[in-house]
PDB file of N, CA and C in Angstrom:
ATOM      1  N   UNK A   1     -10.626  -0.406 -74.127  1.00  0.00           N
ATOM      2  CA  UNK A   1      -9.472   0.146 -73.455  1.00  0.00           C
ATOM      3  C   UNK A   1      -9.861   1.370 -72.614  1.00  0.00           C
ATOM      4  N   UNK A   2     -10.777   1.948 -73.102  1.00  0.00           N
ATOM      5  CA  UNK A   2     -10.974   3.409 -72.411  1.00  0.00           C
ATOM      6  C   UNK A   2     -11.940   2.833 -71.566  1.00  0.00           C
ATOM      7  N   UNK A   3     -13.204   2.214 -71.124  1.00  0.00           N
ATOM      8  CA  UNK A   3     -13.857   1.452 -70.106  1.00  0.00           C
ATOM      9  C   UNK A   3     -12.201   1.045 -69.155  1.00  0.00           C
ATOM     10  N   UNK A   4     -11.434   0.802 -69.872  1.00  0.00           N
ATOM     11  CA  UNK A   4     -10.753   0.289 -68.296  1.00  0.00           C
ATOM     12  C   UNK A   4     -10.028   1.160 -67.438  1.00  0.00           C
ATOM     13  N   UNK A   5      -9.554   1.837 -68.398  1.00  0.00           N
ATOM     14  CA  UNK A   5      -8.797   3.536 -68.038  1.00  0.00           C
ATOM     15  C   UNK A   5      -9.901   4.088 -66.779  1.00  0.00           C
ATOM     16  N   UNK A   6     -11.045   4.089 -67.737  1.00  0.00           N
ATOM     17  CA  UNK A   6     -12.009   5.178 -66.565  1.00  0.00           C
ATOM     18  C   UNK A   6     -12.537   4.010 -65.408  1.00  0.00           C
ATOM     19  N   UNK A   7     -12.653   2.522 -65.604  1.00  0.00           N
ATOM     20  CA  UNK A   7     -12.812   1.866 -64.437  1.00  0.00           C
ATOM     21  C   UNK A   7     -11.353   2.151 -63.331  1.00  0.00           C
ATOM     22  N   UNK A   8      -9.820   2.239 -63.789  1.00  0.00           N
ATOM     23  CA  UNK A   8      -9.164   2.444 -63.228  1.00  0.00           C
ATOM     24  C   UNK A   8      -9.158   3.512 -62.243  1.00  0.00           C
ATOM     25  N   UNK A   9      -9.140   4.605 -62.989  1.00  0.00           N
ATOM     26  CA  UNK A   9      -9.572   5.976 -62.719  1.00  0.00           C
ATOM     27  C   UNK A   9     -10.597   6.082 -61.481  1.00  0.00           C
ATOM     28  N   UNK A  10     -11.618   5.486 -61.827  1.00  0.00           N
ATOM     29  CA  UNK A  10     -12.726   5.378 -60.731  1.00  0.00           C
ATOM     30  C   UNK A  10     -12.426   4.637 -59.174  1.00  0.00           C
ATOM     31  N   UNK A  11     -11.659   3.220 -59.422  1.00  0.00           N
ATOM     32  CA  UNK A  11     -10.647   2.624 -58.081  1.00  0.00           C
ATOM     33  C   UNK A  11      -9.964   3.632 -57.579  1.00  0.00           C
ATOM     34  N   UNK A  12      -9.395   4.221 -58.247  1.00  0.00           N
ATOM     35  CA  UNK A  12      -8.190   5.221 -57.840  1.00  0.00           C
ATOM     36  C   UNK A  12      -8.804   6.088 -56.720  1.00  0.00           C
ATOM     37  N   UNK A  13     -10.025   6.847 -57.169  1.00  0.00           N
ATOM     38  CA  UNK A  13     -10.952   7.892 -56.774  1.00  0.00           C
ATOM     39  C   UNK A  13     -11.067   7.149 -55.475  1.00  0.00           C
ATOM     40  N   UNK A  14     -11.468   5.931 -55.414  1.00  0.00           N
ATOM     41  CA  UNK A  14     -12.304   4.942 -54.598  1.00  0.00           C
ATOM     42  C   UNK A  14     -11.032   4.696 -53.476  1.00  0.00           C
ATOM     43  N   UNK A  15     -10.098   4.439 -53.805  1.00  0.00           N
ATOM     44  CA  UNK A  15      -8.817   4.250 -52.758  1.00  0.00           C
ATOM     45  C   UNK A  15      -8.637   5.715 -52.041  1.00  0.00           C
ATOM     46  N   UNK A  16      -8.044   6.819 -52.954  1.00  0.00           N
ATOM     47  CA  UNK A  16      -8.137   8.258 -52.248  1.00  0.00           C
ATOM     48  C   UNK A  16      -8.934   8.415 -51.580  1.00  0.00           C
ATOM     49  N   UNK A  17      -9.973   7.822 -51.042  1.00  0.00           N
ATOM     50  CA  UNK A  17     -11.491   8.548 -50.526  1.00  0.00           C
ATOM     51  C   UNK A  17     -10.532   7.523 -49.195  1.00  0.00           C
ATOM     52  N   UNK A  18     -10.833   6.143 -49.383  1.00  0.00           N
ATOM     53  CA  UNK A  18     -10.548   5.575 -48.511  1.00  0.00           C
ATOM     54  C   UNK A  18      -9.314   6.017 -47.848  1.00  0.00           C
ATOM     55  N   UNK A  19      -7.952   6.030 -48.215  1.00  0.00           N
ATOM     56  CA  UNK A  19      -6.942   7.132 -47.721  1.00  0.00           C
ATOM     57  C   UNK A  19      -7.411   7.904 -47.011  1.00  0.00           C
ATOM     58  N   UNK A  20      -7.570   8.418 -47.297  1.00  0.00           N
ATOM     59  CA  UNK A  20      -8.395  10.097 -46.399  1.00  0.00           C
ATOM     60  C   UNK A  20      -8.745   9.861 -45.133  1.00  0.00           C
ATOM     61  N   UNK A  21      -9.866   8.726 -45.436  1.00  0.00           N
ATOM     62  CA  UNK A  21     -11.025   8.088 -44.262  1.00  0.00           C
ATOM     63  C   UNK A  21      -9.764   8.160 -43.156  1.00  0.00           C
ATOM     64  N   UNK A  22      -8.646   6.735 -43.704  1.00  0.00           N
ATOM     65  CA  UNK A  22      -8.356   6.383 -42.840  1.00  0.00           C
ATOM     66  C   UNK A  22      -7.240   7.411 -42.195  1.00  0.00           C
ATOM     67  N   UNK A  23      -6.464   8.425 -42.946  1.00  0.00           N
ATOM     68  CA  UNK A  23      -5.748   8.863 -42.432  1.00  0.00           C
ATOM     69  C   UNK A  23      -6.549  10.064 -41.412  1.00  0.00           C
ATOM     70  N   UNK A  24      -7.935  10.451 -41.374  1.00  0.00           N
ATOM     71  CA  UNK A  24      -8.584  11.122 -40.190  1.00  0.00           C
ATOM     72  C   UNK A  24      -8.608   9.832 -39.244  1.00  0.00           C
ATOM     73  N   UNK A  25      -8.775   8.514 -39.467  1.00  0.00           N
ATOM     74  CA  UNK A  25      -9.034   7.994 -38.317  1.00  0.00           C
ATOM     75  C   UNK A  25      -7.826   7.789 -37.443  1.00  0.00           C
ATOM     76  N   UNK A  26      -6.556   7.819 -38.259  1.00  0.00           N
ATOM     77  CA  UNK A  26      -5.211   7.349 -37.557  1.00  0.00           C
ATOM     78  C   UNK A  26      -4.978   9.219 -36.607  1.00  0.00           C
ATOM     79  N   UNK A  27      -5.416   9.972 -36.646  1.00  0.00           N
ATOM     80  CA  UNK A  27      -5.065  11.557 -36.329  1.00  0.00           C
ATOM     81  C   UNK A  27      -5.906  11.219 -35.506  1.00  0.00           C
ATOM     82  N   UNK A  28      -7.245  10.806 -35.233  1.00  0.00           N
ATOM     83  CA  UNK A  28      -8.081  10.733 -34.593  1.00  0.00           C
ATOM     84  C   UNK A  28      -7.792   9.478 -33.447  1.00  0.00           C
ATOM     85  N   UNK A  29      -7.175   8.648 -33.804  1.00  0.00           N
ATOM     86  CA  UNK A  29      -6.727   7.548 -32.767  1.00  0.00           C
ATOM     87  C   UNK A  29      -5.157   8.221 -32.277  1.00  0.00           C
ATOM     88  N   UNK A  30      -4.684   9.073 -32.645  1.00  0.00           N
ATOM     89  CA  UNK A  30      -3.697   9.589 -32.318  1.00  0.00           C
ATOM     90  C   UNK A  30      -3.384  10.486 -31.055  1.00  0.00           C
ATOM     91  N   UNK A  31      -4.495  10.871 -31.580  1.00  0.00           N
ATOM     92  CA  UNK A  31      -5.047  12.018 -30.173  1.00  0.00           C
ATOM     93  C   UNK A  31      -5.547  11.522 -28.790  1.00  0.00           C
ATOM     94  N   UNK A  32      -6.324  10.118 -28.892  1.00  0.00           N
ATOM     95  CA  UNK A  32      -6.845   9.452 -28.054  1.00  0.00           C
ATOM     96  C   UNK A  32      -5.439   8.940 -27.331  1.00  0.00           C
ATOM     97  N   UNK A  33      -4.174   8.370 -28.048  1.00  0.00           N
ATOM     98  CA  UNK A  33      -3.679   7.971 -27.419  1.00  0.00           C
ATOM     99  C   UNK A  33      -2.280   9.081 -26.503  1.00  0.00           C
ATOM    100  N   UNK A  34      -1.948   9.934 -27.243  1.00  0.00           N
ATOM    101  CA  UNK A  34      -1.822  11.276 -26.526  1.00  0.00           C
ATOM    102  C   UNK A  34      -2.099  11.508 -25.406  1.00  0.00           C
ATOM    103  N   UNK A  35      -3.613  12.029 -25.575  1.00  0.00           N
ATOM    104  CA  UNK A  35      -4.020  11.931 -24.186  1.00  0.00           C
ATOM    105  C   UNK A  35      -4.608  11.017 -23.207  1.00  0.00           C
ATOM    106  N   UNK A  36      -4.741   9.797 -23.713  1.00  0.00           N
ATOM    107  CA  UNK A  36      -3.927   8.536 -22.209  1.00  0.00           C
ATOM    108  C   UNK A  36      -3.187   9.037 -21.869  1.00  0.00           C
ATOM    109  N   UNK A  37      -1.905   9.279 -22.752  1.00  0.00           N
ATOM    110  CA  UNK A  37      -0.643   9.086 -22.316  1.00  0.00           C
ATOM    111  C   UNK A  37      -0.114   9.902 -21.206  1.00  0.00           C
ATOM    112  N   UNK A  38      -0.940  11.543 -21.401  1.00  0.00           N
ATOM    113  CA  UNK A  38      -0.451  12.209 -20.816  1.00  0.00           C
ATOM    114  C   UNK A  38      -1.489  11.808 -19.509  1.00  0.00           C
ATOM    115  N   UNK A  39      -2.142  11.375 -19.213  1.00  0.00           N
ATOM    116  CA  UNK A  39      -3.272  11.189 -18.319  1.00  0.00           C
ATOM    117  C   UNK A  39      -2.492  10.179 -16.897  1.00  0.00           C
ATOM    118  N   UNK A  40      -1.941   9.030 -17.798  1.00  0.00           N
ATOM    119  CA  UNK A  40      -1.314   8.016 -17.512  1.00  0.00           C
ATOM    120  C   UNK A  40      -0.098   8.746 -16.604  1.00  0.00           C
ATOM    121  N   UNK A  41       0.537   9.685 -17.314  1.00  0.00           N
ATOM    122  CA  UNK A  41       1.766  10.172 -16.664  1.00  0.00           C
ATOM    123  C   UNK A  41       1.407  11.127 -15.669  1.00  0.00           C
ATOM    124  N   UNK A  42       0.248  11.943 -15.867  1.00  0.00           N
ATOM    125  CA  UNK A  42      -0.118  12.271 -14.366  1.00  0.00           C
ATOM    126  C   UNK A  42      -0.466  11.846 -13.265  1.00  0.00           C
ATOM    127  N   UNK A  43      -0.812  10.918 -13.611  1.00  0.00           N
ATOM    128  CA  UNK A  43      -1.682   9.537 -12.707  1.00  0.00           C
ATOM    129  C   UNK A  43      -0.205   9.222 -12.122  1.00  0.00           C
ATOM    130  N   UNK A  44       0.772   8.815 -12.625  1.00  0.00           N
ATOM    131  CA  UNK A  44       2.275   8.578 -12.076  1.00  0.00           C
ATOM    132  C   UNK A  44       2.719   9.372 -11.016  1.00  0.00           C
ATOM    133  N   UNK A  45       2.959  10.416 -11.684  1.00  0.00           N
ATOM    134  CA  UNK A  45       3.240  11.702 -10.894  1.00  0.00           C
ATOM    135  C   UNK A  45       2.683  11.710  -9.904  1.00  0.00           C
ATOM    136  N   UNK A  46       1.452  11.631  -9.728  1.00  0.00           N
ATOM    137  CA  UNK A  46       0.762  11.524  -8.257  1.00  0.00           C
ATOM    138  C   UNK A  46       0.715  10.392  -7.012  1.00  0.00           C
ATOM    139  N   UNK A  47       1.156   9.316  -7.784  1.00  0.00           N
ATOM    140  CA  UNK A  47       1.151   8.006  -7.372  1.00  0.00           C
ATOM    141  C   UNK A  47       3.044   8.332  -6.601  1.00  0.00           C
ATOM    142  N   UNK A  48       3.702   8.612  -7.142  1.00  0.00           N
ATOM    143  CA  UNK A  48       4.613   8.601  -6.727  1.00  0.00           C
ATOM    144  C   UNK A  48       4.925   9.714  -5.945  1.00  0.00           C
ATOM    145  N   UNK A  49       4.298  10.994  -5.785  1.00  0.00           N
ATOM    146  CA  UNK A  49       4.382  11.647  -4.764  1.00  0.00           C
ATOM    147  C   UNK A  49       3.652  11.011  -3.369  1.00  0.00           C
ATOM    148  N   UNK A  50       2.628  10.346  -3.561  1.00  0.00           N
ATOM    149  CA  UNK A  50       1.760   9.914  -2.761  1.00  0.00           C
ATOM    150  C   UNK A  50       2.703   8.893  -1.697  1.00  0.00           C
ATOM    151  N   UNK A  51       3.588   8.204  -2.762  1.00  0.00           N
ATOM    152  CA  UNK A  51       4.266   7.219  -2.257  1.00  0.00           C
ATOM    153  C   UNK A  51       5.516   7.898  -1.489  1.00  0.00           C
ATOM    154  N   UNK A  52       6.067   9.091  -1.786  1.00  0.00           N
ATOM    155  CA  UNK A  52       7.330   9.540  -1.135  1.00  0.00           C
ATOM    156  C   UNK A  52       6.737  10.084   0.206  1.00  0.00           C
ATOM    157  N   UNK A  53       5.080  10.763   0.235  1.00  0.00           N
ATOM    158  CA  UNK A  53       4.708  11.274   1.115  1.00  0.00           C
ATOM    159  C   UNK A  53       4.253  10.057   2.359  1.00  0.00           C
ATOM    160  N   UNK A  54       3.551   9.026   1.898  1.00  0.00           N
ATOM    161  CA  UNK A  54       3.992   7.498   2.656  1.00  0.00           C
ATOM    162  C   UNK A  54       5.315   7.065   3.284  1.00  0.00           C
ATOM    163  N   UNK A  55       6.263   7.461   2.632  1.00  0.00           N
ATOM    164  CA  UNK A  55       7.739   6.877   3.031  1.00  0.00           C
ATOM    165  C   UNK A  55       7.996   7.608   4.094  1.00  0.00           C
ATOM    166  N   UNK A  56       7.714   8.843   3.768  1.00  0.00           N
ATOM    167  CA  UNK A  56       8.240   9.728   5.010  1.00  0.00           C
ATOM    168  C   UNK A  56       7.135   9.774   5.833  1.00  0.00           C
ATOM    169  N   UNK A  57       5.785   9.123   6.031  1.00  0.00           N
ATOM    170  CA  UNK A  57       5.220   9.070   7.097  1.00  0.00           C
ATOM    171  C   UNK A  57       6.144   8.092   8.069  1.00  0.00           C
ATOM    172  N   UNK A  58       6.233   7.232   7.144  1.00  0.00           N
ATOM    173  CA  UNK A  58       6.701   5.776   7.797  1.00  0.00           C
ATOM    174  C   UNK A  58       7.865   5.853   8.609  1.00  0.00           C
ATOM    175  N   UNK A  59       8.857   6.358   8.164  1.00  0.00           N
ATOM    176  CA  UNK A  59       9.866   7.193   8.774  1.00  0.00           C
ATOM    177  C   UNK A  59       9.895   7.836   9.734  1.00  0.00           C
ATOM    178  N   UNK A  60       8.621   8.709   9.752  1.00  0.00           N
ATOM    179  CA  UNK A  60       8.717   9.603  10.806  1.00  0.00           C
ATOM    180  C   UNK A  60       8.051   8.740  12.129  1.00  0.00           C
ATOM    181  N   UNK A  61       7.134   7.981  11.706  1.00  0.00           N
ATOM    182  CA  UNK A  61       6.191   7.025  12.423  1.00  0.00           C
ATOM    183  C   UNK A  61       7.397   6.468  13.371  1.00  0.00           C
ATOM    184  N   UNK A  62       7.729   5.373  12.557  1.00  0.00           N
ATOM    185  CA  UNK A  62       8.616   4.245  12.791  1.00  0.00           C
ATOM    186  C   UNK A  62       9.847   5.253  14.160  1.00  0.00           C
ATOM    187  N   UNK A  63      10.351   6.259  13.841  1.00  0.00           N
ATOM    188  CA  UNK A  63      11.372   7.019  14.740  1.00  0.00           C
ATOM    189  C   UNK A  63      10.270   7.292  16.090  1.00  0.00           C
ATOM    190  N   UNK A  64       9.473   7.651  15.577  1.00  0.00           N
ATOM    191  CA  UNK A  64       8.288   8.238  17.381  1.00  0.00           C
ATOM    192  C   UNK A  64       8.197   7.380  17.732  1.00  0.00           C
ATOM    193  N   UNK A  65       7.804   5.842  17.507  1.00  0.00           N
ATOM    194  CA  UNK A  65       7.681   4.618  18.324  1.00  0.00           C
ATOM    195  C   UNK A  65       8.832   4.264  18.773  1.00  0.00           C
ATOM    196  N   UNK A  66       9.632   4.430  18.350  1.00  0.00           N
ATOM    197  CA  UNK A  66      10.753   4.108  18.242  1.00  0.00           C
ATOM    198  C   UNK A  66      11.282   5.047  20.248  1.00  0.00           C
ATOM    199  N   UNK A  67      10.999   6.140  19.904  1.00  0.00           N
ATOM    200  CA  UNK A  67      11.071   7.114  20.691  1.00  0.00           C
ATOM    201  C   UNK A  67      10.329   6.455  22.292  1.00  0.00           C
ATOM    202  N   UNK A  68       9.102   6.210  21.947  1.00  0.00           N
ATOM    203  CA  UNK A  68       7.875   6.047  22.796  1.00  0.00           C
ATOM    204  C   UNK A  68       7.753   4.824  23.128  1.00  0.00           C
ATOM    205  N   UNK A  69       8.745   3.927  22.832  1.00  0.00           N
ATOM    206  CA  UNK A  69       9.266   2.849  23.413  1.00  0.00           C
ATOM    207  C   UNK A  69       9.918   2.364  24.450  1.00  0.00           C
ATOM    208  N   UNK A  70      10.848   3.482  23.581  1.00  0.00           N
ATOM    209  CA  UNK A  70      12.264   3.920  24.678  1.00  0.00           C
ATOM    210  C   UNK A  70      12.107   4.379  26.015  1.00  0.00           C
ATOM    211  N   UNK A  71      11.088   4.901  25.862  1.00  0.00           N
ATOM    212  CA  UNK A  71      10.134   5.950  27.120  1.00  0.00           C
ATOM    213  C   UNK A  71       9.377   5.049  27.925  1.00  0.00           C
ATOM    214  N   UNK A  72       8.483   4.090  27.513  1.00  0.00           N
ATOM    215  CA  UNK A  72       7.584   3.349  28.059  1.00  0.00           C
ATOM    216  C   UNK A  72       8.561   2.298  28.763  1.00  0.00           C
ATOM    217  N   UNK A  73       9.625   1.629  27.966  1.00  0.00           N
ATOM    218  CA  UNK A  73      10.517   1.090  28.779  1.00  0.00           C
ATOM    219  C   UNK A  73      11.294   1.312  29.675  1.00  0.00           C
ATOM    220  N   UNK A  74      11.419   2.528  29.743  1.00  0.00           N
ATOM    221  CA  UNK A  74      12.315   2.493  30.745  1.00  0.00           C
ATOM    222  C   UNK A  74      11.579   3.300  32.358  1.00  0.00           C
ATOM    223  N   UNK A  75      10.427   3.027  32.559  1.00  0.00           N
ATOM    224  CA  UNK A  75       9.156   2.566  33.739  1.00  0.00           C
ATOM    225  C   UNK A  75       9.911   1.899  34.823  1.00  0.00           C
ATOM    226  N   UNK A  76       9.068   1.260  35.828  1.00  0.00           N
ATOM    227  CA  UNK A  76       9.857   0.375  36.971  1.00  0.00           C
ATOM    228  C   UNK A  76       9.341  -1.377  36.579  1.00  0.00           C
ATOM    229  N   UNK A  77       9.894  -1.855  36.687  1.00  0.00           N
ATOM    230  CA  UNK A  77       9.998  -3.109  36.229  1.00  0.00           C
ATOM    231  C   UNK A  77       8.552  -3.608  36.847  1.00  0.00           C
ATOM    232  N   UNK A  78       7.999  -4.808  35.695  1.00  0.00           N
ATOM    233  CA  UNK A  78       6.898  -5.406  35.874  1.00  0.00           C
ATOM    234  C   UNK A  78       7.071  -6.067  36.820  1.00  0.00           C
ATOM    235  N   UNK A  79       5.488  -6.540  37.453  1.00  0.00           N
ATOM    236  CA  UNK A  79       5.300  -7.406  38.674  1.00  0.00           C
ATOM    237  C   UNK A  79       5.276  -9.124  37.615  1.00  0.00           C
ATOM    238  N   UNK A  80       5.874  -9.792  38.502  1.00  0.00           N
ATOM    239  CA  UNK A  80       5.033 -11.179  37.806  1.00  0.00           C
ATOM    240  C   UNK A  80       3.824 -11.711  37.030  1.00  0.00           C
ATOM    241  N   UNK A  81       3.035 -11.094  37.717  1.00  0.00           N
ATOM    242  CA  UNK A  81       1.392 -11.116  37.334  1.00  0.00           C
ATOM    243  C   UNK A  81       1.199 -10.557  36.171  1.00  0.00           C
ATOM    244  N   UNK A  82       2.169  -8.839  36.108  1.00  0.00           N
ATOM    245  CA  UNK A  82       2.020  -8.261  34.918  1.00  0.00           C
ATOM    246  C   UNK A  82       2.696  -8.619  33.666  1.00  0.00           C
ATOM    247  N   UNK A  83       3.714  -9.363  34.162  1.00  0.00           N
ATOM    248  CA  UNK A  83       4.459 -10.099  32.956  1.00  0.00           C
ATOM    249  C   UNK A  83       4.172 -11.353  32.639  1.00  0.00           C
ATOM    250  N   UNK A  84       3.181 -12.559  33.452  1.00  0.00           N
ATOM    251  CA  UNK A  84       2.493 -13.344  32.690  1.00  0.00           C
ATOM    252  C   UNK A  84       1.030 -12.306  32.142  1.00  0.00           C
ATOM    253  N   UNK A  85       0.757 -11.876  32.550  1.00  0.00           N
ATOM    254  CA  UNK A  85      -0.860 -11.102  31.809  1.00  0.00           C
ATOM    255  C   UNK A  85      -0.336 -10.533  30.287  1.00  0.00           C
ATOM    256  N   UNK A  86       0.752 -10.196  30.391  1.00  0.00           N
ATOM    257  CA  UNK A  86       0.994  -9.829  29.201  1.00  0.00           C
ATOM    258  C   UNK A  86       1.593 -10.621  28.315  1.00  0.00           C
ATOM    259  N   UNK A  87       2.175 -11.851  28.619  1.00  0.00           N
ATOM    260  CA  UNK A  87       2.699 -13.242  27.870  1.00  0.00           C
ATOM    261  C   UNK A  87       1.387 -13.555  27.428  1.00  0.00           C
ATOM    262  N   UNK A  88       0.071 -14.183  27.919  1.00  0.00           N
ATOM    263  CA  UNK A  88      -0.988 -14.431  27.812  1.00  0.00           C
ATOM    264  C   UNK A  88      -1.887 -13.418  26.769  1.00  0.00           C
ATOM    265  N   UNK A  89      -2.244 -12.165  26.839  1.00  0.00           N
ATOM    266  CA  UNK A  89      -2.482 -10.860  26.044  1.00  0.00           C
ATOM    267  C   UNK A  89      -1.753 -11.269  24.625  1.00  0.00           C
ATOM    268  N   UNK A  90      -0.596 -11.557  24.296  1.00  0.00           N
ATOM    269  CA  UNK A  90       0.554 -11.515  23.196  1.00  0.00           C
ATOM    270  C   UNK A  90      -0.587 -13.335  22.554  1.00  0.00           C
ATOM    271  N   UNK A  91      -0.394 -14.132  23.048  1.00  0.00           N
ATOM    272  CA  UNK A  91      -0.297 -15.720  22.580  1.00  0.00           C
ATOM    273  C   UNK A  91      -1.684 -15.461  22.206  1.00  0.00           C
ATOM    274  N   UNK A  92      -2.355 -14.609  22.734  1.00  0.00           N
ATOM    275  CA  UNK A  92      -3.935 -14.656  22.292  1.00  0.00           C
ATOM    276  C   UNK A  92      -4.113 -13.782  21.163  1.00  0.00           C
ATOM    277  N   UNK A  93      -3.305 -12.886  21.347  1.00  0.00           N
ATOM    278  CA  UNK A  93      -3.451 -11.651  19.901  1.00  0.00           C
ATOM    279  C   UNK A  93      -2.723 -12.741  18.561  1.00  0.00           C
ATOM    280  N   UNK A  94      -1.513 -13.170  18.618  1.00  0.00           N
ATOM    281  CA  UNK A  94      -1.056 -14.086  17.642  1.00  0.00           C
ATOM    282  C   UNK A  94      -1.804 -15.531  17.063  1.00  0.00           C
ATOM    283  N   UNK A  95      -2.531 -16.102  18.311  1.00  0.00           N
ATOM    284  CA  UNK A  95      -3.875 -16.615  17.821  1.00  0.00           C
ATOM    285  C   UNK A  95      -4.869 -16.204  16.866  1.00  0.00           C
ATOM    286  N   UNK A  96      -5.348 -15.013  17.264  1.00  0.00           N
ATOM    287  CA  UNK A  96      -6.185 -14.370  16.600  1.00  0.00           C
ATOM    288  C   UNK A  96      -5.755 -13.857  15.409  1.00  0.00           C
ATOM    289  N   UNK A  97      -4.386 -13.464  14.757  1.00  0.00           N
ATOM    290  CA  UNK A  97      -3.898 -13.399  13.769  1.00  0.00           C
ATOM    291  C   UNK A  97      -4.090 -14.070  12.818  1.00  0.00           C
ATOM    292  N   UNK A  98      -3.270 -15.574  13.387  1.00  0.00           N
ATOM    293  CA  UNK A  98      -3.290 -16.450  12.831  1.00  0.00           C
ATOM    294  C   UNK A  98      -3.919 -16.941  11.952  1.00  0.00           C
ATOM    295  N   UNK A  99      -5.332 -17.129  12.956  1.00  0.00           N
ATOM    296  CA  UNK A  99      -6.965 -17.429  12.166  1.00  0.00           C
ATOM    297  C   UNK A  99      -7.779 -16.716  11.423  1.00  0.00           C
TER     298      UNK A  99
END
């Protein structure tokens, strides 16, 4: 009876140790994932400023052409020649797309 007590006793010892182990490893995987996390969310943060600072390029882009369109069009009207050269210029660039 007392061999089993102290074999018990001894598992016991043998589990606590293991406990331990693992509860440094769960603190220790804890931390790792922490700081992903916070890594991850900076990585966001930047991604999405990056992206608002894109939007408003695009914006601002898109309005100047927009602008410089308006401007270029309103020139003195093309010659024939210049308005097939440029039908021709267009069918060849969309070609080249294409392929």
């Amino acid at each position: 009876m007392q061999s089993e007590v102290n074999s018990l006793r001894q598992r016991i010892s043998e589990l606590e140790v293991e406990k331990a182990k693992l509860e440094v490893k769960n603190v220790e995987l804890l931390k790792q994932v922490m700081k992903e996390s916070s890594r991850r969310e900076a990585e966001n943060i930047e991604l999405r400023t990056r992206i608002e600072e894109l939007e408003k390029n695009k914006i601002d882009t898109t309005s100047s052409d927009i602008s410089s369109n308006i401007c270029a069009r309103s020139s003195e009207p093309k010659s024939l020649e210049d308005i097939e050269t440029d039908n021709f210029l267009d069918a060849q660039s969309k070609k080249e797309v294409s392929d």
